[in-house]
N, C-alpha and C. Protein backbone atom coordinates (compact mmCIF):
# COMPACT_ATOMS: atom_id res chain seq x y z
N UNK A 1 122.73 134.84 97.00
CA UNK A 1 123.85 135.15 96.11
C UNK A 1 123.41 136.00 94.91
N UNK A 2 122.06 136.12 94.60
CA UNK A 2 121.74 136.91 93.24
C UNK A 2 121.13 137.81 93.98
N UNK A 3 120.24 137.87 94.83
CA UNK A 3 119.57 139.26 94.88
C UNK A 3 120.32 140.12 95.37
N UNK A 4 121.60 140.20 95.92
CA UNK A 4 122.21 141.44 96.22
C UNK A 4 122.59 142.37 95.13
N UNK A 5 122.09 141.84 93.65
CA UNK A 5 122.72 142.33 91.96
C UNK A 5 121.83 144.12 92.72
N UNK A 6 120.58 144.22 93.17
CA UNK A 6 120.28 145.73 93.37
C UNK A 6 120.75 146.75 94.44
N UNK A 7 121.66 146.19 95.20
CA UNK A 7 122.31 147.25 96.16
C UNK A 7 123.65 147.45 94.91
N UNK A 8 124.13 147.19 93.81
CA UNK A 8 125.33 146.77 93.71
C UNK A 8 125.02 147.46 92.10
N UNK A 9 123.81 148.19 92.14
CA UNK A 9 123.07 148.94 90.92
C UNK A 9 123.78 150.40 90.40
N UNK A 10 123.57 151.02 91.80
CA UNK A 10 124.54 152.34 91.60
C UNK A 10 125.57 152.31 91.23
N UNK A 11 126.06 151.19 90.98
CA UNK A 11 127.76 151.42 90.94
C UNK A 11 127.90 151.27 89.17
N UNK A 12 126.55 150.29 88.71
CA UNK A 12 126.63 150.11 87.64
C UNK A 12 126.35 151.43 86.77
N UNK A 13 125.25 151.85 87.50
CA UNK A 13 124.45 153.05 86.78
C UNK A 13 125.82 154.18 86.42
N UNK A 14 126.56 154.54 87.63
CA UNK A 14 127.66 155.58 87.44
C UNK A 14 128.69 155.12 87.19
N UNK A 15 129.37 154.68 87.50
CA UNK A 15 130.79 153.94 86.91
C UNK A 15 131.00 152.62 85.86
N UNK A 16 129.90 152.04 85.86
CA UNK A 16 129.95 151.08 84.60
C UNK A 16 129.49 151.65 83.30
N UNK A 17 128.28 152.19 83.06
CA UNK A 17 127.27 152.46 82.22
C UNK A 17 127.28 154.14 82.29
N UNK A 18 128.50 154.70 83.17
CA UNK A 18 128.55 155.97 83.03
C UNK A 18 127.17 157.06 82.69
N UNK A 19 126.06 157.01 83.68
CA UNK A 19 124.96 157.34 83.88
C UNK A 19 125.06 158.30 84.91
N UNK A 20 123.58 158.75 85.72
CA UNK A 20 123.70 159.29 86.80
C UNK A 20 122.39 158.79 87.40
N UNK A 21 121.61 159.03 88.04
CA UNK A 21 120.31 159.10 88.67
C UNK A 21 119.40 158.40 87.61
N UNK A 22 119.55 159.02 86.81
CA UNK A 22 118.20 158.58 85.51
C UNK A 22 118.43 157.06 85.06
N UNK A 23 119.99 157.11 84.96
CA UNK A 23 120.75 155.31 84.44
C UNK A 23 119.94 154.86 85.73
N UNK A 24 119.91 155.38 87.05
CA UNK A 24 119.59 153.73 87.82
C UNK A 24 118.21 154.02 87.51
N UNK A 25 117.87 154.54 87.52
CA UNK A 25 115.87 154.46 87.71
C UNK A 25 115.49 153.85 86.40
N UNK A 26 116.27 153.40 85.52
CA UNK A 26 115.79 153.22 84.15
C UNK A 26 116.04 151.41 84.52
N UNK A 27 117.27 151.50 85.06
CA UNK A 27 117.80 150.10 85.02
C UNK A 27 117.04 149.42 86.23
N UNK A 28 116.40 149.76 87.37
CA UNK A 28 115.60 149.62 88.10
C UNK A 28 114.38 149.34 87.64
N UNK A 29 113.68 150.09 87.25
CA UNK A 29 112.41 150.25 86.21
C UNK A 29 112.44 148.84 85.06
N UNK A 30 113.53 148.31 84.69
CA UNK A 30 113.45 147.61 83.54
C UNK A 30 113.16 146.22 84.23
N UNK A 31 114.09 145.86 85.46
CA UNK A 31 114.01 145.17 86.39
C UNK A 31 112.43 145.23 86.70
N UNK A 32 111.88 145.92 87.00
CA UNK A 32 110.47 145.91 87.51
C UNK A 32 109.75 145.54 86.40
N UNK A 33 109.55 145.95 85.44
CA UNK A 33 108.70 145.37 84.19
C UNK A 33 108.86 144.13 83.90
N UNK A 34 109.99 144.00 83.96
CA UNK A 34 110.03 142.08 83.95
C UNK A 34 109.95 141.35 84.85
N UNK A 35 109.80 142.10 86.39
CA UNK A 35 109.00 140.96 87.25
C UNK A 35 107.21 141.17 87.22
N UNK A 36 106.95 142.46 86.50
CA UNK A 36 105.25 142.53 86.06
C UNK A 36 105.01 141.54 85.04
N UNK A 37 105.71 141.35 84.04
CA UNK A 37 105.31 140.70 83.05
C UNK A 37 105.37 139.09 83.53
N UNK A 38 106.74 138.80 84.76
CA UNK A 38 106.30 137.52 85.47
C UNK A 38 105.14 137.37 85.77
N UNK A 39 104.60 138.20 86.64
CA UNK A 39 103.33 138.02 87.80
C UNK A 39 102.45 138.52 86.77
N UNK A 40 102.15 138.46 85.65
CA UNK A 40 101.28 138.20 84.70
C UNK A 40 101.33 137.15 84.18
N UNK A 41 102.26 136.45 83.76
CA UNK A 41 102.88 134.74 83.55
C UNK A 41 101.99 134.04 84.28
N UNK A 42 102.54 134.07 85.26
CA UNK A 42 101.95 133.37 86.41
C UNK A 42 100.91 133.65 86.85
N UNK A 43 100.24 134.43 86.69
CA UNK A 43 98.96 134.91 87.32
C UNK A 43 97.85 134.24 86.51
N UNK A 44 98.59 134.10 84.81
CA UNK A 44 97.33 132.93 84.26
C UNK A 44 98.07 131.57 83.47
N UNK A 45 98.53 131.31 84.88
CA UNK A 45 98.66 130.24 84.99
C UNK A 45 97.32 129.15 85.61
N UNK A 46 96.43 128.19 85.00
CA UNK A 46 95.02 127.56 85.78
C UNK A 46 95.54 127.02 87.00
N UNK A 47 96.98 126.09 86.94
CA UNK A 47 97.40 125.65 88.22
C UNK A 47 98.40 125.35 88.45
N UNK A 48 99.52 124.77 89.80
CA UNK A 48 100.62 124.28 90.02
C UNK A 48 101.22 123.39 89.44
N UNK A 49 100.40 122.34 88.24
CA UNK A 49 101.51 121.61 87.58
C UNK A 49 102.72 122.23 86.92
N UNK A 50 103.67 121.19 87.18
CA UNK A 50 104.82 122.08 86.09
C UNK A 50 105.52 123.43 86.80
N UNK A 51 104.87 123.34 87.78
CA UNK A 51 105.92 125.03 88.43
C UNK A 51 107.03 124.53 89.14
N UNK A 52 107.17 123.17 89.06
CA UNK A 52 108.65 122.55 89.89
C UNK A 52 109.45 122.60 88.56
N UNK A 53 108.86 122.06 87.30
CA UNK A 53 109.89 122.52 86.16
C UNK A 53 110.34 123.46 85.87
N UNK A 54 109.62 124.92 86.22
CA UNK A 54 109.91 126.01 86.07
C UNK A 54 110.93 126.73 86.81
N UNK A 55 110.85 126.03 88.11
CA UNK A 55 112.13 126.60 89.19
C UNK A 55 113.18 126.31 88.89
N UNK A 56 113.92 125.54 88.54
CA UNK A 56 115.20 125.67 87.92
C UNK A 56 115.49 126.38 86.84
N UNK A 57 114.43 126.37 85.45
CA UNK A 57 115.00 126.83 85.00
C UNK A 57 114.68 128.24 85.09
N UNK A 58 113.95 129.12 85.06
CA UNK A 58 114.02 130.48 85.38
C UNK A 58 115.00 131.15 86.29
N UNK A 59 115.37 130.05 87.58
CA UNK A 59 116.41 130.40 88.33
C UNK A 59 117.89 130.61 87.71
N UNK A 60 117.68 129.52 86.43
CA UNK A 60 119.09 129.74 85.94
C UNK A 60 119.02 131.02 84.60
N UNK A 61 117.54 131.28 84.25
CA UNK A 61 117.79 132.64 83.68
C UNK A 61 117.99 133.99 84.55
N UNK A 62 117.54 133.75 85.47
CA UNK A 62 117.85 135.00 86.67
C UNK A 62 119.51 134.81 86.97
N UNK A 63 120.28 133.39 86.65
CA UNK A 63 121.54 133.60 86.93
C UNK A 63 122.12 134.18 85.64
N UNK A 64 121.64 134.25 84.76
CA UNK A 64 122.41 134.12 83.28
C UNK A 64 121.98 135.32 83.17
N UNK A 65 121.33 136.29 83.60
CA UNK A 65 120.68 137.09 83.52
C UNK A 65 121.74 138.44 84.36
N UNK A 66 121.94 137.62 85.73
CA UNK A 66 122.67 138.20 86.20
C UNK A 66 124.37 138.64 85.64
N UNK A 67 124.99 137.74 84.66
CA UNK A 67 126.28 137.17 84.37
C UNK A 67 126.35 138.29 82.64
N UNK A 68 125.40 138.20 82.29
CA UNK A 68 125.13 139.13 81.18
C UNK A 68 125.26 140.34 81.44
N UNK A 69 124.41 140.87 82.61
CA UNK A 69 124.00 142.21 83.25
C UNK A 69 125.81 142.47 83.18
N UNK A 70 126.36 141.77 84.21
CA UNK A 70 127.67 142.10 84.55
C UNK A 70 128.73 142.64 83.04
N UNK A 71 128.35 141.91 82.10
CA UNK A 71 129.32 142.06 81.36
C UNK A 71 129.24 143.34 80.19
N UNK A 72 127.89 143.52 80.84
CA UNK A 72 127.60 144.61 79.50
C UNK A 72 128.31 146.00 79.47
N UNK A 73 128.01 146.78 78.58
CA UNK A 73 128.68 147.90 78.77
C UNK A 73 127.71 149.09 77.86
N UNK A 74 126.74 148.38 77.32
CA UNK A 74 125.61 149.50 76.70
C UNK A 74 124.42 149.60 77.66
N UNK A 75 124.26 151.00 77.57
CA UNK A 75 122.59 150.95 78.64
C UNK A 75 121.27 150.48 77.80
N UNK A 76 121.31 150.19 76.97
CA UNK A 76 120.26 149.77 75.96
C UNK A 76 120.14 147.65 75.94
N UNK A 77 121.21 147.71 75.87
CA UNK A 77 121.52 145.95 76.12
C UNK A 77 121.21 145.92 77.72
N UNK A 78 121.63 146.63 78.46
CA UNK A 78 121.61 146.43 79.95
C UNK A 78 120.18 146.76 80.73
N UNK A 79 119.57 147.07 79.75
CA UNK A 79 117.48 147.62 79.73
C UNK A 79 117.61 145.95 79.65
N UNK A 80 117.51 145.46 78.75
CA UNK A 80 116.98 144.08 77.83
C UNK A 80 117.26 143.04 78.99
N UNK A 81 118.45 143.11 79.42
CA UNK A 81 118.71 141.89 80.14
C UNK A 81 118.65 141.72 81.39
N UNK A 82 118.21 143.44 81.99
CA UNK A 82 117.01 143.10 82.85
C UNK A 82 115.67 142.93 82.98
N UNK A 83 115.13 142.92 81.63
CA UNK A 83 113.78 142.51 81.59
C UNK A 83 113.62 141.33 82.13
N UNK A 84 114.78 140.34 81.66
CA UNK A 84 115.08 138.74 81.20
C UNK A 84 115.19 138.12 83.01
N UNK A 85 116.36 139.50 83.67
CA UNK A 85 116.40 139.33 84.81
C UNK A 85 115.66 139.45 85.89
N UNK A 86 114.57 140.31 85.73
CA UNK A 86 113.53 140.59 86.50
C UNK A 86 112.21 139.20 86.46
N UNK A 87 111.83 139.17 85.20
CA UNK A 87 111.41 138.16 84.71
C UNK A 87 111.66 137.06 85.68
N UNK A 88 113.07 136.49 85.62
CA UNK A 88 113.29 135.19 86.24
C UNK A 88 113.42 134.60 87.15
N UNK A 89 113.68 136.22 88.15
CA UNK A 89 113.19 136.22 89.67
C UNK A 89 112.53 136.06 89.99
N UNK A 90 111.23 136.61 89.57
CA UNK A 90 109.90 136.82 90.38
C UNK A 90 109.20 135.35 89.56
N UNK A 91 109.88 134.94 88.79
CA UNK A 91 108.75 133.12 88.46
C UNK A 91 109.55 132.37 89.46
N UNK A 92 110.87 132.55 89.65
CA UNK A 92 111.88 131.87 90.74
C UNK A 92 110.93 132.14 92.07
N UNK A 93 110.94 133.00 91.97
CA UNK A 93 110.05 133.38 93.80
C UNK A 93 108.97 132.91 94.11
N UNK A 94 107.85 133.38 92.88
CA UNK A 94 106.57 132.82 93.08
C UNK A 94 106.38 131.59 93.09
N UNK A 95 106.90 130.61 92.21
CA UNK A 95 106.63 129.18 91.97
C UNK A 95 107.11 128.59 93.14
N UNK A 96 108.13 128.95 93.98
CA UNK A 96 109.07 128.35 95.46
C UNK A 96 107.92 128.61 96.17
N UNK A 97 107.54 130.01 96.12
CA UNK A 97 106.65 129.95 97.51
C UNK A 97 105.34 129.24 97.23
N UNK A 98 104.49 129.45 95.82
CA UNK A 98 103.39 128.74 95.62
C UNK A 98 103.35 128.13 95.58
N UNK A 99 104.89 126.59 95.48
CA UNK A 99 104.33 125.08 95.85
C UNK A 99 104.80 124.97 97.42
N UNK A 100 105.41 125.65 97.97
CA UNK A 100 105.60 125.48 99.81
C UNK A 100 104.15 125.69 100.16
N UNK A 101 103.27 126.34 99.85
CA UNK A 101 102.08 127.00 100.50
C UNK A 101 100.86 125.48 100.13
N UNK A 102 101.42 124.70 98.97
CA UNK A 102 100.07 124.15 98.66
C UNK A 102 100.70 122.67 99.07
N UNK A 103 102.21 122.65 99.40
CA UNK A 103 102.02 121.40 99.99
C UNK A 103 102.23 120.81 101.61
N UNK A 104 102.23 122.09 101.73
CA UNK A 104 101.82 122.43 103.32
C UNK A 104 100.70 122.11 104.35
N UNK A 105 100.61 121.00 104.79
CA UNK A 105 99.59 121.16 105.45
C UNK A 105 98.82 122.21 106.30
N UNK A 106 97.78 122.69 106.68
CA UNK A 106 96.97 123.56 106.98
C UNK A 106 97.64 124.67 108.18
N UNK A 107 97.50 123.45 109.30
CA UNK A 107 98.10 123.64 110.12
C UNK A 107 99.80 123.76 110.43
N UNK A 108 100.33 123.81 109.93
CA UNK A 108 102.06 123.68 110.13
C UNK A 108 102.28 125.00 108.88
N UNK A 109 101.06 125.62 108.49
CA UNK A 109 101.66 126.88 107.22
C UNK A 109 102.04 127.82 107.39
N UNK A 110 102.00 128.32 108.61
CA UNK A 110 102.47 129.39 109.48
C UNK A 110 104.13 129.28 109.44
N UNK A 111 104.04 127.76 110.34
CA UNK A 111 105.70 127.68 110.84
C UNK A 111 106.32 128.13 109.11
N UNK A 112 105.97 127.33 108.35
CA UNK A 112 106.65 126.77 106.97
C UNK A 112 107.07 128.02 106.54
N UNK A 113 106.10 129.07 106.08
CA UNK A 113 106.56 129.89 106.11
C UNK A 113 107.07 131.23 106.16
N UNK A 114 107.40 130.89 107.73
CA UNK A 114 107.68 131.64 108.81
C UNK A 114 109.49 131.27 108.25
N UNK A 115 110.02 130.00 108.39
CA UNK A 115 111.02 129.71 107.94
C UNK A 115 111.56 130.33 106.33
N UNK A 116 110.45 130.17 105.70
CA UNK A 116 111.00 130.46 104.23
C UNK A 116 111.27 131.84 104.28
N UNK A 117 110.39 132.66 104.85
CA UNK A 117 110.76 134.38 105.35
C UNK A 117 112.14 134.49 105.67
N UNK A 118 112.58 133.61 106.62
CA UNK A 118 113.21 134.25 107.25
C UNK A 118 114.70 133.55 106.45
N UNK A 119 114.89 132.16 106.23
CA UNK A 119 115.56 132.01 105.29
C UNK A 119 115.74 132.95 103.54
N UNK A 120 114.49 133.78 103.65
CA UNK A 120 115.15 134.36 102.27
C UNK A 120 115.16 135.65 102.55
N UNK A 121 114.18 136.39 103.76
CA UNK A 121 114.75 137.64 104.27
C UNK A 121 115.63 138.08 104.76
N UNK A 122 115.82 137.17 105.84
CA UNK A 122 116.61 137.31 106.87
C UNK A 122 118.43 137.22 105.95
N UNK A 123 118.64 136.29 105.51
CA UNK A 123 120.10 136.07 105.19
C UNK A 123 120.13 136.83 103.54
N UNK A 124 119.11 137.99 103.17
CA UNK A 124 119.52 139.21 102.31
C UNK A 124 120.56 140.24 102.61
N UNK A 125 120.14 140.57 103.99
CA UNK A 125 121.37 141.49 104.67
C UNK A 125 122.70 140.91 104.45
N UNK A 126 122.68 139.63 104.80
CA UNK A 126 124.22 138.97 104.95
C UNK A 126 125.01 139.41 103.41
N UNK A 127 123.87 138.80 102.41
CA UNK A 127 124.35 138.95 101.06
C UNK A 127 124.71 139.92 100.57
N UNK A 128 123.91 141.17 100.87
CA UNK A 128 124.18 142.34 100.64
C UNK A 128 125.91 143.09 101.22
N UNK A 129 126.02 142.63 102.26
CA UNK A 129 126.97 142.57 102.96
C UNK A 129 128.25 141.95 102.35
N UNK A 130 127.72 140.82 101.65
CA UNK A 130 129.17 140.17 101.23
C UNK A 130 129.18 140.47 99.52
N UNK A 131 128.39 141.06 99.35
CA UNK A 131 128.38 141.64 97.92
C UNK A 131 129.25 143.19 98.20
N UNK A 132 128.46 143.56 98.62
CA UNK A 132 129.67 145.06 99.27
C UNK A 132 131.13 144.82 99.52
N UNK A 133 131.07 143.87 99.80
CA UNK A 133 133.00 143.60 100.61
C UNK A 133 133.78 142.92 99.43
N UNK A 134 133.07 142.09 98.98
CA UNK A 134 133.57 141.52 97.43
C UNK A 134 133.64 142.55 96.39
N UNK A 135 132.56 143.18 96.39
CA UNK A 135 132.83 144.72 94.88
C UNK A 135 134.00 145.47 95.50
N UNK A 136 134.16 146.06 96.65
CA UNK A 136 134.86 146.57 97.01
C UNK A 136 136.20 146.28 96.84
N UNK A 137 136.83 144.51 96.82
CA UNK A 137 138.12 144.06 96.49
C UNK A 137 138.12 143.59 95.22
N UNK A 138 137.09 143.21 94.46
CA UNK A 138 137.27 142.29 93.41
C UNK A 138 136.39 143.54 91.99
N UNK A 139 135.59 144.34 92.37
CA UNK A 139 134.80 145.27 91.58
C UNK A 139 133.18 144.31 91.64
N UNK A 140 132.38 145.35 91.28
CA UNK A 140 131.32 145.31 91.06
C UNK A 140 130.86 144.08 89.97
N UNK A 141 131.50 144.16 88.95
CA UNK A 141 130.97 143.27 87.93
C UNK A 141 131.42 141.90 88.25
N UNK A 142 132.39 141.66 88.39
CA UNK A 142 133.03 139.89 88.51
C UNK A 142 132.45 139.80 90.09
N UNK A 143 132.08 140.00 90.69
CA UNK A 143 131.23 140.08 92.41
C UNK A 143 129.69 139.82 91.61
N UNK A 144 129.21 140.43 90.52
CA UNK A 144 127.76 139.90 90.32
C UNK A 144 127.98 138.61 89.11
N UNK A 145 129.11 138.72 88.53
CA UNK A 145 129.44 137.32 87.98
C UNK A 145 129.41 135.98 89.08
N UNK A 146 130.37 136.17 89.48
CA UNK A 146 129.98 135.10 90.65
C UNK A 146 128.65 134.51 91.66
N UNK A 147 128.31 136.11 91.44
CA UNK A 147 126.72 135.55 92.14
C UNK A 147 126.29 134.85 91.20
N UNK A 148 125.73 135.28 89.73
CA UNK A 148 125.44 134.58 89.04
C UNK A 148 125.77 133.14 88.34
N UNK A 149 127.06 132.76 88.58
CA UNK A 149 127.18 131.69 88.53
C UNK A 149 126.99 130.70 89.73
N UNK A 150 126.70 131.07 91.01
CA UNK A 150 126.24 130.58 91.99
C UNK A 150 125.05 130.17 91.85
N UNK A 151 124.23 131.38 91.32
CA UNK A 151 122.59 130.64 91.13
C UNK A 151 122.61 130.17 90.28
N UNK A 152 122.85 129.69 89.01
CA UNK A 152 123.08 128.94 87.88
C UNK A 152 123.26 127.30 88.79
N UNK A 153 124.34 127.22 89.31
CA UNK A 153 124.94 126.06 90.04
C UNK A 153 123.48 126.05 91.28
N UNK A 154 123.24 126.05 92.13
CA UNK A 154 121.69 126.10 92.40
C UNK A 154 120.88 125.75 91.65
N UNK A 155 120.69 126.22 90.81
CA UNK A 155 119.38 126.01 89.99
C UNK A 155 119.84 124.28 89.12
N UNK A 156 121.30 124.17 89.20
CA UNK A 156 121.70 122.60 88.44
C UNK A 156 121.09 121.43 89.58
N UNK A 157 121.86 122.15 90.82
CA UNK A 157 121.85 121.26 92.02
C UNK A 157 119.86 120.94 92.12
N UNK A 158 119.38 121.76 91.97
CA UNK A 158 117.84 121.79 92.34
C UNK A 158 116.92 120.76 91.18
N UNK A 159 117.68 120.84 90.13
CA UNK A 159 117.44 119.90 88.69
C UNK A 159 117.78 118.70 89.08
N UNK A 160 118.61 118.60 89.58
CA UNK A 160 119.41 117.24 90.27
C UNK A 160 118.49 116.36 90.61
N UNK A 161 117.57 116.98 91.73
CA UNK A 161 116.74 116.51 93.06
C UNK A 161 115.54 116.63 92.65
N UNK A 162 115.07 117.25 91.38
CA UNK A 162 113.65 117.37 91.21
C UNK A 162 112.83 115.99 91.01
N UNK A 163 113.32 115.00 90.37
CA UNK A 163 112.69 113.67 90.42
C UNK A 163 112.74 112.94 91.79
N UNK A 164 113.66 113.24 92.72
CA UNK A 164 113.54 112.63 93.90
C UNK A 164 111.89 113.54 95.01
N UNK A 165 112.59 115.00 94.24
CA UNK A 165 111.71 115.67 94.92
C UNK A 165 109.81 115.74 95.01
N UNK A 166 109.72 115.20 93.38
CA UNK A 166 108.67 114.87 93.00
C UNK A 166 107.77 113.88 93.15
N UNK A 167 108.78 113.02 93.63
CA UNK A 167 108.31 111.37 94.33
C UNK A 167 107.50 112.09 95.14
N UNK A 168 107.93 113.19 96.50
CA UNK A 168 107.59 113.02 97.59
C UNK A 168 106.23 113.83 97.51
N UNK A 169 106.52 114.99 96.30
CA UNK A 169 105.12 115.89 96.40
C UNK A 169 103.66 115.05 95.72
N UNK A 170 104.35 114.17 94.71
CA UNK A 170 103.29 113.80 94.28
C UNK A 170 101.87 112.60 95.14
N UNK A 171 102.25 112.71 96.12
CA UNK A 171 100.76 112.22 96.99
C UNK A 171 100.23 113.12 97.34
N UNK A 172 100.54 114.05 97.29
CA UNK A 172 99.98 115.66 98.36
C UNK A 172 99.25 115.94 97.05
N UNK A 173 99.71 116.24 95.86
CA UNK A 173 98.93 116.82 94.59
C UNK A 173 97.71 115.52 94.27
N UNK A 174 97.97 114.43 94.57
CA UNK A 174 97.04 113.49 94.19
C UNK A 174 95.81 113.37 95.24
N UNK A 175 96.21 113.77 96.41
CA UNK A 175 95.57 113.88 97.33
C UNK A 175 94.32 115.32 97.29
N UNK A 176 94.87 116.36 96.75
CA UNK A 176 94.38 117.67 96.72
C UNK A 176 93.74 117.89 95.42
N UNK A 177 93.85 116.52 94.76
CA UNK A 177 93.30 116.54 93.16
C UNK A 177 94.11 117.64 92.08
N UNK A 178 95.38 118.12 92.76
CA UNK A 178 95.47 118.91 92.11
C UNK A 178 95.90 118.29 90.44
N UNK A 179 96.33 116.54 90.49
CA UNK A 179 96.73 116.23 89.46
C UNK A 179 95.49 115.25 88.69
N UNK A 180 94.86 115.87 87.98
CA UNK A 180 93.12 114.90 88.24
C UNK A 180 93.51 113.86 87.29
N UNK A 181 94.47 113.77 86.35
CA UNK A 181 94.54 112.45 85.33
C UNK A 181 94.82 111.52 86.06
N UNK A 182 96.08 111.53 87.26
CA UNK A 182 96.21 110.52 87.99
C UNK A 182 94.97 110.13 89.35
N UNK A 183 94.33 111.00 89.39
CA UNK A 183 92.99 110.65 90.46
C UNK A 183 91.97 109.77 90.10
N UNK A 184 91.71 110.38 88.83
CA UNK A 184 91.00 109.75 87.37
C UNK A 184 91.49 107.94 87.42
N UNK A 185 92.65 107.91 87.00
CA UNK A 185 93.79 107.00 86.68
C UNK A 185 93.20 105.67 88.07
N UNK A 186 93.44 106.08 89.27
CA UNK A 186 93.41 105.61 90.09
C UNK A 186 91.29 104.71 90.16
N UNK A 187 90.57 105.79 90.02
CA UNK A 187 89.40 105.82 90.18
C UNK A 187 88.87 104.76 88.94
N UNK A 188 89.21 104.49 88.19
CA UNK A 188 89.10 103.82 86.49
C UNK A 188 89.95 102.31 87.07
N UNK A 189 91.06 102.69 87.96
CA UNK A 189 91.55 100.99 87.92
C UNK A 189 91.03 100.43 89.69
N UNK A 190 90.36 101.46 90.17
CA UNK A 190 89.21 100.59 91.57
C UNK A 190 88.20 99.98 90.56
N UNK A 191 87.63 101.22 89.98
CA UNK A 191 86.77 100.54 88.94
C UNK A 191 86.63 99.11 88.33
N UNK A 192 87.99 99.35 87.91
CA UNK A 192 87.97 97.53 87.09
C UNK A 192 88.54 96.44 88.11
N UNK A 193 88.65 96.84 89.25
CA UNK A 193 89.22 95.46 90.29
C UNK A 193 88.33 95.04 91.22
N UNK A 194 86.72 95.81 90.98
CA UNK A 194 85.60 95.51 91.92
C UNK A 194 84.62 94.99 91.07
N UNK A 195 84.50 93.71 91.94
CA UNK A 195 83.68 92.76 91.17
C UNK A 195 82.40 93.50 90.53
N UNK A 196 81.50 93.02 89.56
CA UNK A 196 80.38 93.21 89.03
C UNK A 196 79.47 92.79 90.18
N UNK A 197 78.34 94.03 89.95
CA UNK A 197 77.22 94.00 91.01
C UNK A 197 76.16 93.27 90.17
N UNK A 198 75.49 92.30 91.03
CA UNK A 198 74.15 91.38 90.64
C UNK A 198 73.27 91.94 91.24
């Protein structure tokens, strides 16, 4: 529901923001700097704690991001709030796929994702598709409003489930040491429940 906001660019560049060629490559371009400055975020990041907190909410700045984009009407505001938007994608993307990959067992990482590909490649076309047919009856801007309030609502629903969700990851991270206070934690109370050696 949000990534179709870049087939749905041109329309902004020339008929919203009354641009030509240069409006999209700028508004494109701005988009791209803020998913560099993500994958610099994240890139020094030491490890996966905390990137399940991060998926919601970045997802819901990539929606809010999106809902702003829509409403603007300066190309200077509409630079800015795709920085914000680019930005919130690519921590949305990376953090989804970088905890699928690490709590994946070895063997089954292929299938996993093989699925996540194709669940987020595969059903882009569709979106793109129903972003086209929606601008077309409803316009361009309230068609990326709605997306954006779709991923917003996603990103609530995903907040929802994160403590259930966390139950389940957290043996896999304890297991992989990735969470060492609780390994620690564990190792300190064998410690004190084994008798003293004579």
């Amino acid at each position: 529901m949000g990534m179709p906001y870049t087939v749905l660019m041109p329309i902004f560049a020339k008929n919203i923001l009354h641009g030509g060629s240069h409006t999209f490559g700028f508004l494109m371009g701005a988009t791209g700097i803020g998913a560099l400055i993500g994958a610099i975020y994240m890139a020094s990041k030491k490890n996966i704690v905390r990137l399940g907190s991060n998926l919601p909410l970045f997802t819901a700045v990539f929606g809010a991001g999106l809902i702003a984009f829509a409403l603007s009407r300066s190309f200077i505001l509409s630079l800015v709030i795709l920085l914000a938007t680019g930005f919130g994608m690519l921590i949305q993307m990376t953090s989804s796929n970088t905890i699928l990959q690490t709590i994946t067992d070895d063997d089954k990482r292929g299938r996993v994702m093989s699925f996540y590909t194709m669940a987020f490649m595969g059903t882009a076309p569709f979106g793109s598709l129903l972003a086209g047919a929606l601008a077309d009856t409803i316009g361009a801007p309230n068609t990326l409003i709605i997306g954006g309030v779709m991923v917003i609502i996603g990103a609530a629903v995903f907040s929802r489930k994160l403590p259930e969700l966390r139950k389940m990851v957290r043996p896999v991270y304890v297991r992989l040491g990735i969470i060492p206070e609780v390994v620690s934690g564990i190792q300190t109370t064998t410690d004190l429940t084994c008798p003293p050696e004579e």
